[in-house]
N, C-alpha and C. Protein backbone atom coordinates (compact mmCIF):
# COMPACT_ATOMS: atom_id res chain seq x y z
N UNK A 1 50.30 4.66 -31.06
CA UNK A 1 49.28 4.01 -31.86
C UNK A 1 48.84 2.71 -31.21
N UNK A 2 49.67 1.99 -30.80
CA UNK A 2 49.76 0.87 -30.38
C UNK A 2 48.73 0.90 -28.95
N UNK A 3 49.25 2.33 -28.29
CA UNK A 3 48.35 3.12 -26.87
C UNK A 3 46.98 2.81 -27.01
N UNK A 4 46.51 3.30 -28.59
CA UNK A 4 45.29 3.65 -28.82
C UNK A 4 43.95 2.35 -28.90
N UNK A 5 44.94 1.47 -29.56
CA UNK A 5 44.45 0.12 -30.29
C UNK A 5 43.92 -0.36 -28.89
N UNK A 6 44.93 -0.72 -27.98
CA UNK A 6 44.81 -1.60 -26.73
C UNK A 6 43.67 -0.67 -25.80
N UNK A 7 43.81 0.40 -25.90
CA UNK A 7 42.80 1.07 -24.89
C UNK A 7 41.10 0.82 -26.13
N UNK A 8 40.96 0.83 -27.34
CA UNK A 8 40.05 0.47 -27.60
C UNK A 8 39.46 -1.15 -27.76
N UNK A 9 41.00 -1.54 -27.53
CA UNK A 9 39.99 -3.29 -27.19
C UNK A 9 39.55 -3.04 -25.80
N UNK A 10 40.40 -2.54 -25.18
CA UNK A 10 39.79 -2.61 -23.48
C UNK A 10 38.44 -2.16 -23.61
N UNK A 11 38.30 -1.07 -23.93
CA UNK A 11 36.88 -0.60 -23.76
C UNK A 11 35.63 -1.17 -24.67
N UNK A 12 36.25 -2.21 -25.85
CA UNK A 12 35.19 -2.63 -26.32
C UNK A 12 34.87 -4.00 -26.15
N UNK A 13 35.75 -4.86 -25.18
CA UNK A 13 35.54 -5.88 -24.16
C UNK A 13 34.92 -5.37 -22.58
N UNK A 14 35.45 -4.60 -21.95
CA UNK A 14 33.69 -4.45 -21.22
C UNK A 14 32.71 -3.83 -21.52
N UNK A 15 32.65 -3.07 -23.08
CA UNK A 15 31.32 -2.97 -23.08
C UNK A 15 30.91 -4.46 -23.52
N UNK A 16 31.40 -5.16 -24.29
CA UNK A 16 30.81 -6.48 -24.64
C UNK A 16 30.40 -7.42 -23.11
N UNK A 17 31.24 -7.15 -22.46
CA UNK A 17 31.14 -8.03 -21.11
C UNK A 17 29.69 -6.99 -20.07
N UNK A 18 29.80 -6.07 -20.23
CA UNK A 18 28.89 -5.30 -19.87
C UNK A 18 27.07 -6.01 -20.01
N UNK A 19 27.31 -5.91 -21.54
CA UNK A 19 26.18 -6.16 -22.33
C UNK A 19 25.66 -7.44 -22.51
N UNK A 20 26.90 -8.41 -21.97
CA UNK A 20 26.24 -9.55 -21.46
C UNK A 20 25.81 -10.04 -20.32
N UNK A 21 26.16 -9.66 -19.67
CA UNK A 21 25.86 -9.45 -18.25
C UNK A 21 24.18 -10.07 -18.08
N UNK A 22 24.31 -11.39 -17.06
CA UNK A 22 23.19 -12.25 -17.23
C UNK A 22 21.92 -11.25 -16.49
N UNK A 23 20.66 -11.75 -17.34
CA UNK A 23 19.56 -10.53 -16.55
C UNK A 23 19.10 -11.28 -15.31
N UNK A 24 18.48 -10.56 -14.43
CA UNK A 24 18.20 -11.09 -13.32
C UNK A 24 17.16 -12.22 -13.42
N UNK A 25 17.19 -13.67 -12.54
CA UNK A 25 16.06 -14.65 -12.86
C UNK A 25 14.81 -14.50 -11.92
N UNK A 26 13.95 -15.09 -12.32
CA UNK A 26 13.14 -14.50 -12.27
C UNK A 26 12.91 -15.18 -10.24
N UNK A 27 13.76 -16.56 -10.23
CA UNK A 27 13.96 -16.63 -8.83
C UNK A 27 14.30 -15.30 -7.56
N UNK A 28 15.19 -14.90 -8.44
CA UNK A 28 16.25 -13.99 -7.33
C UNK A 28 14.87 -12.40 -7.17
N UNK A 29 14.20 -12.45 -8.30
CA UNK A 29 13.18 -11.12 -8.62
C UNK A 29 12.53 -11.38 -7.46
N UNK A 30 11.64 -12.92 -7.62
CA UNK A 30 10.60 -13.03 -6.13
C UNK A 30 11.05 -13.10 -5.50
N UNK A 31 12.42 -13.56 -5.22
CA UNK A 31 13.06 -13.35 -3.43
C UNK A 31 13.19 -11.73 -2.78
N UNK A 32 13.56 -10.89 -4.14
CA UNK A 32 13.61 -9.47 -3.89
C UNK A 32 12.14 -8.75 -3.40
N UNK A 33 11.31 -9.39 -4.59
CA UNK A 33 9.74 -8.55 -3.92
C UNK A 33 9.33 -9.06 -2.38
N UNK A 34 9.85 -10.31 -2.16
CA UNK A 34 9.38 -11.00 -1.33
C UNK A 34 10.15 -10.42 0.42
N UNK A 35 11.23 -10.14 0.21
CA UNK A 35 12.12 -9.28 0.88
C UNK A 35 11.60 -7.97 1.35
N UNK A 36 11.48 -7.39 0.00
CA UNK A 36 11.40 -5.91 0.09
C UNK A 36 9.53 -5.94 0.49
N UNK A 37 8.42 -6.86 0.58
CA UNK A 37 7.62 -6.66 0.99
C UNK A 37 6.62 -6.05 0.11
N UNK A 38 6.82 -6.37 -1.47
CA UNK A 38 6.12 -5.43 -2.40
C UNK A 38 4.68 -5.85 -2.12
N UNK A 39 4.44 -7.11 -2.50
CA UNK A 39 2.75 -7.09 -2.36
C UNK A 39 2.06 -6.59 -0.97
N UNK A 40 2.82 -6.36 -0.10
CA UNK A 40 1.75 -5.85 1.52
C UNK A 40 2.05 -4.24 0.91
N UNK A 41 3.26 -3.32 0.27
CA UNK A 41 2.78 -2.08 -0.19
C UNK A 41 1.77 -2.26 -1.64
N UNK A 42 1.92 -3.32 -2.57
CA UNK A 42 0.71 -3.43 -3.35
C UNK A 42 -0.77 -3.22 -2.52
N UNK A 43 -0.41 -3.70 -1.52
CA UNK A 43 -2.01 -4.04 -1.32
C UNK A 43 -2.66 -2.75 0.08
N UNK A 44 -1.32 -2.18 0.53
CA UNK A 44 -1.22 -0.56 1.07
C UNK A 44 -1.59 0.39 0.20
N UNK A 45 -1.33 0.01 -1.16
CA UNK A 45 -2.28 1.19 -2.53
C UNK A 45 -3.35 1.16 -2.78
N UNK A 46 -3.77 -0.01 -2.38
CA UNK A 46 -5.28 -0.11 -2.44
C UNK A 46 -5.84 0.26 -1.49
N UNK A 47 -5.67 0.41 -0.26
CA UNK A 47 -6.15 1.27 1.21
C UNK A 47 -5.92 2.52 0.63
N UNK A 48 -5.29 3.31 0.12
CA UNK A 48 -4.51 4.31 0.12
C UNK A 48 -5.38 4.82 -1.01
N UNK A 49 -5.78 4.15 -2.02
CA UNK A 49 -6.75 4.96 -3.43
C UNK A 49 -8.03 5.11 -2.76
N UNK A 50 -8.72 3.85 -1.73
CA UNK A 50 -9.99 3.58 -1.50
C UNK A 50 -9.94 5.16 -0.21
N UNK A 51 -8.66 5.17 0.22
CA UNK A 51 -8.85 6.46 1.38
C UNK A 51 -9.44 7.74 0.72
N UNK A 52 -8.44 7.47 -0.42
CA UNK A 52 -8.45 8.93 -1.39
C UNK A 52 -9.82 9.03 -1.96
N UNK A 53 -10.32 8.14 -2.63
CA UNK A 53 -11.98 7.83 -3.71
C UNK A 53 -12.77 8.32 -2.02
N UNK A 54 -12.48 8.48 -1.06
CA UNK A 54 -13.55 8.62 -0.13
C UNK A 54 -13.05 10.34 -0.02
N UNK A 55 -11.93 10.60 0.52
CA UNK A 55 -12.18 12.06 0.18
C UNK A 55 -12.29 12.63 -0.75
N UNK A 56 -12.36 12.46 -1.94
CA UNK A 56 -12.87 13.03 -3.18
C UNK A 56 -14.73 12.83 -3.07
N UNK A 57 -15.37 12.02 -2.48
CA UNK A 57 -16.62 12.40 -2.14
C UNK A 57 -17.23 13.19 -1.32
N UNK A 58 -16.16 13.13 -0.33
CA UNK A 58 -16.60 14.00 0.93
C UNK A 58 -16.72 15.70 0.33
N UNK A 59 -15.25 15.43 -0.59
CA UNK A 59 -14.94 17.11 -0.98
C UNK A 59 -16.20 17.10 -1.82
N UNK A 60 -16.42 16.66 -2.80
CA UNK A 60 -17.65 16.89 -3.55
C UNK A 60 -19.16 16.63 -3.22
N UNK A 61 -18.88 16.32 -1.76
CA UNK A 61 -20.49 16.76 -1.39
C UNK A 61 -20.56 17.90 -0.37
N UNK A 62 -19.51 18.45 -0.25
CA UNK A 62 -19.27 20.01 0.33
C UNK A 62 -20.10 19.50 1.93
N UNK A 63 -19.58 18.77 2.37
CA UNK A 63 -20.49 19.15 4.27
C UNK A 63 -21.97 18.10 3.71
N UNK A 64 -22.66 18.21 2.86
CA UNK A 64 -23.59 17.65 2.67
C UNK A 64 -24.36 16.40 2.97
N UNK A 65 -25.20 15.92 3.39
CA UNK A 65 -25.80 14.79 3.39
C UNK A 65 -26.39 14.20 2.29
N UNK A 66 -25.65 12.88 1.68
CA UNK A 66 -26.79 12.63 0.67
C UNK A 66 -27.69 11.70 0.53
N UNK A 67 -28.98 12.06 0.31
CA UNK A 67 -30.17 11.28 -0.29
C UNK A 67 -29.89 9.85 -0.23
N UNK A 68 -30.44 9.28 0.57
CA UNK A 68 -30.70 7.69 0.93
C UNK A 68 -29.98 7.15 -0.78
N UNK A 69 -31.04 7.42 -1.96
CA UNK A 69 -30.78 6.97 -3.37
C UNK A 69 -29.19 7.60 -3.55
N UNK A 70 -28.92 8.66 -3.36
CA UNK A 70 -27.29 9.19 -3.64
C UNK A 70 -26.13 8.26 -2.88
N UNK A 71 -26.85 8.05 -1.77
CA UNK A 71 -26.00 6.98 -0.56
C UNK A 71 -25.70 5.78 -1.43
N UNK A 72 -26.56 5.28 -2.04
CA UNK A 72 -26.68 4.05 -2.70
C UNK A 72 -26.03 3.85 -4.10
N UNK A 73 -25.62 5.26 -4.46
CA UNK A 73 -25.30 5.41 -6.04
C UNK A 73 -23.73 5.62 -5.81
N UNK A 74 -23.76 6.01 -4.09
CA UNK A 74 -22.02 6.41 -4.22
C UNK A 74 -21.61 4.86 -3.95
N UNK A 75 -22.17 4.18 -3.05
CA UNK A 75 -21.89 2.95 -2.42
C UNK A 75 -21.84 2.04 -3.89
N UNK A 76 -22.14 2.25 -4.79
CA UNK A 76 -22.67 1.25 -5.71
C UNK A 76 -20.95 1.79 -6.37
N UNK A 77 -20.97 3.13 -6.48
CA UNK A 77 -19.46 3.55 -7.49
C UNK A 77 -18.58 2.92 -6.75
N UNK A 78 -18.43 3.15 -5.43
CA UNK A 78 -17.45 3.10 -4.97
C UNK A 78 -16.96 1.18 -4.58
N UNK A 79 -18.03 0.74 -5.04
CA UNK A 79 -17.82 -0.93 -5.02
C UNK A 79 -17.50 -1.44 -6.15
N UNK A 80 -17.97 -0.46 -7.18
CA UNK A 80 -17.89 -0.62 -8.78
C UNK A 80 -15.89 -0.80 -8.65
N UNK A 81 -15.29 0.72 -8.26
CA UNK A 81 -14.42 0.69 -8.05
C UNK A 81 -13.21 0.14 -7.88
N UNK A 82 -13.71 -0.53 -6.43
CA UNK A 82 -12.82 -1.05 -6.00
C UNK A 82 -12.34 -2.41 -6.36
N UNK A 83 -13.98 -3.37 -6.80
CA UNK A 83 -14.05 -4.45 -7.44
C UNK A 83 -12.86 -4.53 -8.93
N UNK A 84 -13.05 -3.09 -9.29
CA UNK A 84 -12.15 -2.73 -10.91
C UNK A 84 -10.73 -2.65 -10.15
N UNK A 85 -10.17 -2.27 -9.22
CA UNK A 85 -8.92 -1.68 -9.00
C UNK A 85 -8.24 -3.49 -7.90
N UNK A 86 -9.13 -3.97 -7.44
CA UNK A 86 -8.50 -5.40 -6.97
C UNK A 86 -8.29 -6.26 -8.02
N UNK A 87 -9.02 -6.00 -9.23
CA UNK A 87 -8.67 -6.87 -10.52
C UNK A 87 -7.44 -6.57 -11.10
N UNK A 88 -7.79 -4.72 -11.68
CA UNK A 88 -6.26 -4.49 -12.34
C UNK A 88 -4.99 -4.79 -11.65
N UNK A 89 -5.13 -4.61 -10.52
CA UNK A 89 -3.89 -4.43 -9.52
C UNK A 89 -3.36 -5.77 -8.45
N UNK A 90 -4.47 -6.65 -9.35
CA UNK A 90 -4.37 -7.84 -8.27
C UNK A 90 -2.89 -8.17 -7.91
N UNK A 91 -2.60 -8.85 -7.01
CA UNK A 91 -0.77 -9.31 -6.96
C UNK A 91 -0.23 -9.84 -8.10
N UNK A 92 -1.00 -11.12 -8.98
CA UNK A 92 -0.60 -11.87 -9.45
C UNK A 92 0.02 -10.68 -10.94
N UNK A 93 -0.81 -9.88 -11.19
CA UNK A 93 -0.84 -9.21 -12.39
C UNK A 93 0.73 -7.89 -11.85
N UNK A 94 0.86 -7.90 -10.96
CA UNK A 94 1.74 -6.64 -10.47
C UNK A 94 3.05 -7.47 -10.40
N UNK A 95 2.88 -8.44 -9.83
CA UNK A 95 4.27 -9.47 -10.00
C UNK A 95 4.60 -9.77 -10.98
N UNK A 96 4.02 -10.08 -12.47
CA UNK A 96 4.46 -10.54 -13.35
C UNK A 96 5.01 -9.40 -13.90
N UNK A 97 4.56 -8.04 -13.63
CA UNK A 97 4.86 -6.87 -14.56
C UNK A 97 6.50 -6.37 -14.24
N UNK A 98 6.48 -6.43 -12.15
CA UNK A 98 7.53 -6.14 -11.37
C UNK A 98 8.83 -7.06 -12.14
N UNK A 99 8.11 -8.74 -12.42
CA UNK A 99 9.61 -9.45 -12.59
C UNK A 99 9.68 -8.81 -14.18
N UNK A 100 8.99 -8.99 -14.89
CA UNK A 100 9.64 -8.26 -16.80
C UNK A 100 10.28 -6.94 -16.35
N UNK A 101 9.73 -6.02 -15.95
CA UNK A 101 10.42 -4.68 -15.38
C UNK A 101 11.91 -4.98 -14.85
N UNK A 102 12.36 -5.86 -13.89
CA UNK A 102 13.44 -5.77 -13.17
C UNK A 102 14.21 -7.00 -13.84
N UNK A 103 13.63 -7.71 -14.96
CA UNK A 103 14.88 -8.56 -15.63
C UNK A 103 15.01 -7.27 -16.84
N UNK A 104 14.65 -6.72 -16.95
CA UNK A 104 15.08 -5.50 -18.28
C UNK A 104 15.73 -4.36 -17.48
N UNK A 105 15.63 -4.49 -16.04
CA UNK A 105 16.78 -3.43 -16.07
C UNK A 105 17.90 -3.68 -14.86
N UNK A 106 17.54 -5.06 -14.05
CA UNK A 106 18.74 -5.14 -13.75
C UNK A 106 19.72 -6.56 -13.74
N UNK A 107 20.48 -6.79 -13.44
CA UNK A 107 21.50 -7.80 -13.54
C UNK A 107 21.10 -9.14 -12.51
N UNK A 108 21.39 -10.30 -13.16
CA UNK A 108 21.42 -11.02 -11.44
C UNK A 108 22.61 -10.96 -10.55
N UNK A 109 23.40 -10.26 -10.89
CA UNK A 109 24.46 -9.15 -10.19
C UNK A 109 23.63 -8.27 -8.71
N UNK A 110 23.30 -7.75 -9.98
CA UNK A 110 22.29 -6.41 -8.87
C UNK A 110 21.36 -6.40 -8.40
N UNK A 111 20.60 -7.44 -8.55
CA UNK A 111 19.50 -7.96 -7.64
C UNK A 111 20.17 -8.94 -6.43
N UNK A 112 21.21 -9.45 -6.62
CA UNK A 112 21.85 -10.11 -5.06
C UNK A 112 22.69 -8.89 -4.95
N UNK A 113 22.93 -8.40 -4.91
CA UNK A 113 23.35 -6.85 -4.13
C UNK A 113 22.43 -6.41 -3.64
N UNK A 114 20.93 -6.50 -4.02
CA UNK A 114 19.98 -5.69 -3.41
C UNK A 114 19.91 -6.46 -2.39
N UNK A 115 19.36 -7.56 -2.45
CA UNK A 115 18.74 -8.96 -1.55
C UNK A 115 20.14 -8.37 -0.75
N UNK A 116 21.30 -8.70 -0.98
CA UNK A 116 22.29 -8.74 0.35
C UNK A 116 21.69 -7.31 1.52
N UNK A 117 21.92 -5.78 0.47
CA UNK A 117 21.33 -5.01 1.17
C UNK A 117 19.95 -5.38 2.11
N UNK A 118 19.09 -5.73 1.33
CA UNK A 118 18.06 -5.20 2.43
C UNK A 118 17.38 -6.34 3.17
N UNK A 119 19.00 -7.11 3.40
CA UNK A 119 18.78 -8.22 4.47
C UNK A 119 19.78 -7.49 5.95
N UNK A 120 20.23 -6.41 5.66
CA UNK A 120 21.14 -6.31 6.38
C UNK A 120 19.99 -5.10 7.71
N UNK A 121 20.85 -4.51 8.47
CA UNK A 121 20.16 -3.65 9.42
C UNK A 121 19.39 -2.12 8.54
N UNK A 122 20.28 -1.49 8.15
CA UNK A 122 19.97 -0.46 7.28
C UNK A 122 19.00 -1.11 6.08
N UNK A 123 18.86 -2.08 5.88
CA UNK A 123 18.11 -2.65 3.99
C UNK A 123 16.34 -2.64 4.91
N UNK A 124 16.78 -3.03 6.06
CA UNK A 124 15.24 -3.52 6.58
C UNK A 124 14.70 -2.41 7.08
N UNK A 125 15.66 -1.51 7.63
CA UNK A 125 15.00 0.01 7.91
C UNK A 125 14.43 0.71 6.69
N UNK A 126 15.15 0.45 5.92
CA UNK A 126 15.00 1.06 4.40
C UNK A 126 13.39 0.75 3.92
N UNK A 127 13.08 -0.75 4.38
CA UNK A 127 11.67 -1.19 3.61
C UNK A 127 10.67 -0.86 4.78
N UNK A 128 11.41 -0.74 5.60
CA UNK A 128 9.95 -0.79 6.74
C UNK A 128 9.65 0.95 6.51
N UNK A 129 10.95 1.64 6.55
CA UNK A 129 10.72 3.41 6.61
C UNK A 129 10.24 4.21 5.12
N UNK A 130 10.31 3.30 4.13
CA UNK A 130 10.24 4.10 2.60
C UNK A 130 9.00 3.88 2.47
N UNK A 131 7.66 3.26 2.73
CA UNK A 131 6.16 3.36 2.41
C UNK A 131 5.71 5.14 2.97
N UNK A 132 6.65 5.45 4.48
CA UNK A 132 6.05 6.36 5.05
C UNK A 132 6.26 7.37 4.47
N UNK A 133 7.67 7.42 3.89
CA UNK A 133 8.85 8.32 3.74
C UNK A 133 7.65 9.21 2.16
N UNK A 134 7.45 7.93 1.46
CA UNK A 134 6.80 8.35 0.43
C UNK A 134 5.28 8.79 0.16
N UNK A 135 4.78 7.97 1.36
CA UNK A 135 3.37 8.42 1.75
C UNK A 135 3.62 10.17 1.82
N UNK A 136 4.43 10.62 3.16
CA UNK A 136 4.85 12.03 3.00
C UNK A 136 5.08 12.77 2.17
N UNK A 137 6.31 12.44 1.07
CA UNK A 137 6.31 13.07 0.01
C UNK A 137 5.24 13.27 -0.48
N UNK A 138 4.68 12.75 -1.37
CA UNK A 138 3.01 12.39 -1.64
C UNK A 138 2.03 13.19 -1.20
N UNK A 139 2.09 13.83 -0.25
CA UNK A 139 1.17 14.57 0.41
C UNK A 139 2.22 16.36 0.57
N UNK A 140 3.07 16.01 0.65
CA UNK A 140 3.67 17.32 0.82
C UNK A 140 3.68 17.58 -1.49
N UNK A 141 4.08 17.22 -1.98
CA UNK A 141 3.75 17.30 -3.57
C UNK A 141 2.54 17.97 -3.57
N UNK A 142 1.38 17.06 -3.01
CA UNK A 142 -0.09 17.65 -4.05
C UNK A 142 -0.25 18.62 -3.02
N UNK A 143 0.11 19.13 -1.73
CA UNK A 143 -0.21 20.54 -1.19
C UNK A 143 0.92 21.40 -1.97
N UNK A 144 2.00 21.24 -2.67
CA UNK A 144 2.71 22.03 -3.29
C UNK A 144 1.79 22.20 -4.57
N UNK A 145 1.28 21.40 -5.20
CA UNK A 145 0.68 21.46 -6.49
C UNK A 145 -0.59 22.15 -6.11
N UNK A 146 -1.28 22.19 -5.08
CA UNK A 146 -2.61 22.90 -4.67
C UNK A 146 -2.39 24.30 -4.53
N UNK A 147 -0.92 24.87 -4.19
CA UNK A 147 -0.56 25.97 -3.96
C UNK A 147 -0.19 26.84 -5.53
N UNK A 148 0.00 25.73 -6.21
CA UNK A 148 0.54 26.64 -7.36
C UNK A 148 -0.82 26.53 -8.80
N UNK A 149 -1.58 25.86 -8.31
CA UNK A 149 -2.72 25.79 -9.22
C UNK A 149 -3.12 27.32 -9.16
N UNK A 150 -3.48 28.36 -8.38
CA UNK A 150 -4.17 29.95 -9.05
C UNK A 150 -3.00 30.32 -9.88
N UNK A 151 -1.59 30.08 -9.76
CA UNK A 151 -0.50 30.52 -10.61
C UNK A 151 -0.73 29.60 -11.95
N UNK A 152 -0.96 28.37 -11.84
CA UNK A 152 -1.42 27.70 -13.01
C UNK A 152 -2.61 28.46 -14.00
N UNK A 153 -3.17 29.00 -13.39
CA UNK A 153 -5.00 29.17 -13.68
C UNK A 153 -4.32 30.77 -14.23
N UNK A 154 -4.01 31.41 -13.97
CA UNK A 154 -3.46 32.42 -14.40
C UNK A 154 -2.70 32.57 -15.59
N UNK A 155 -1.51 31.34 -15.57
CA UNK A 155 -0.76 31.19 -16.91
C UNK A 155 -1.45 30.49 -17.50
N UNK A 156 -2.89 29.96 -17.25
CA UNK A 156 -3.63 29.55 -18.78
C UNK A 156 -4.63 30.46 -18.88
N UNK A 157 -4.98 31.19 -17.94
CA UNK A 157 -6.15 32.71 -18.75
C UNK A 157 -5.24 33.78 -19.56
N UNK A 158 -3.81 33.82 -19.00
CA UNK A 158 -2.94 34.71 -19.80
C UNK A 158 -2.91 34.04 -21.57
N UNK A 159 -2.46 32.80 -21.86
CA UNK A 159 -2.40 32.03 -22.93
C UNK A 159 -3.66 32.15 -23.69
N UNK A 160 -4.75 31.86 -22.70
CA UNK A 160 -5.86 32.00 -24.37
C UNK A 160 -6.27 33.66 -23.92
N UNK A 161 -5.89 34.48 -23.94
CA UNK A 161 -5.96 36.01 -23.52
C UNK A 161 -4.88 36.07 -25.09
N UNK A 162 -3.47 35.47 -24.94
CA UNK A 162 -2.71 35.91 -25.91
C UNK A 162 -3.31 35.23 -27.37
N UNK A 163 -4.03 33.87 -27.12
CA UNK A 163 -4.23 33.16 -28.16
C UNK A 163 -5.64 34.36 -28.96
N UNK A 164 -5.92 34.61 -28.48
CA UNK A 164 -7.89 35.41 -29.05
C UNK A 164 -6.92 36.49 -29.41
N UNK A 165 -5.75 36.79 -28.91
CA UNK A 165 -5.45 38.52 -29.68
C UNK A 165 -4.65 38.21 -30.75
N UNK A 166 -3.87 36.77 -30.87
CA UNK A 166 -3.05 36.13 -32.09
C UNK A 166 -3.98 35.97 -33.59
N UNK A 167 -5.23 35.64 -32.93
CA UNK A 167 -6.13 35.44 -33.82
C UNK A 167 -7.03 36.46 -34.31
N UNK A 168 -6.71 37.56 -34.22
CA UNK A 168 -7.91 38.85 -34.74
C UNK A 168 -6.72 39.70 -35.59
């Protein structure tokens, strides 16, 4: 009995010690983004949407040339755009979100564990190699998702096929 008591203070002193556990400040956060290089990949997403908003025109003008006025209407969207996506996404607005995000989920424990990591040989390979690593993924995903869209298109003509015969 006595076994039982002591093993439940133990466990309900580190969860208490657990749960206090100081959140990360908001110093050690910007040394981490600042480390890990977040705003130059912030500002690599914005190359990276403006790449994409251009092949989504290209695809939708099929080979085509367009009309001096169409030239001017894409140029006009595509400034509309970008003007909208340097606002939402500006640094200042992505940093403030990054530090609330990473004092709610990690420790100032575990943010100088990170900082130690990716000061070391492997931490800096880590930041310089993970933009690419994920750029790849990223591209290998939506050719997986391009492949399974007629299987998609199929299991939704099958569904309203079953839905019109549910209903008669």
């Amino acid at each position: 009995m006595n076994a039982l008591r002591n093993t439940l203070i133990v466990i309900l002193l580190s969860i208490a010690t657990t749960s206090m556990a100081a959140p990360a400040s908001e110093n050690s956060i910007k040394q981490l983004l600042a480390v890990t290089q977040a705003q130059k990949l912030a500002d690599n997403m914005q190359t990276q949407i403006n790449l994409q908003m251009n092949n989504i025109i290209q695809q939708a003008l099929k080979g085509k040339t367009p009309t001096a006025k169409q030239q001017k209407a894409i140029s006009n969207m595509k400034n509309r755009v970008t003007a909208l996506m340097q606002k939402e996404f500006a640094w200042e607005k992505l940093e403030k979100m990054y530090i609330r995000l990473y004092r709610e989920s990690f420790t100032e424990e575990e943010v100088a564990g990170m900082l130690s990591f990716y000061k070391t040989t492997a931490g800096k390979a880590a930041i310089n190699k993970m933009p690419v690593l994920m750029q790849k993924s990223m591209q290998e995903i939506q050719g997986m998702i391009s492949e399974s869209i007629p299987q998609m298109q199929k299991i939704e003509s099958n569904f309203a096929a079953e839905m019109k015969s549910a209903n008669n």
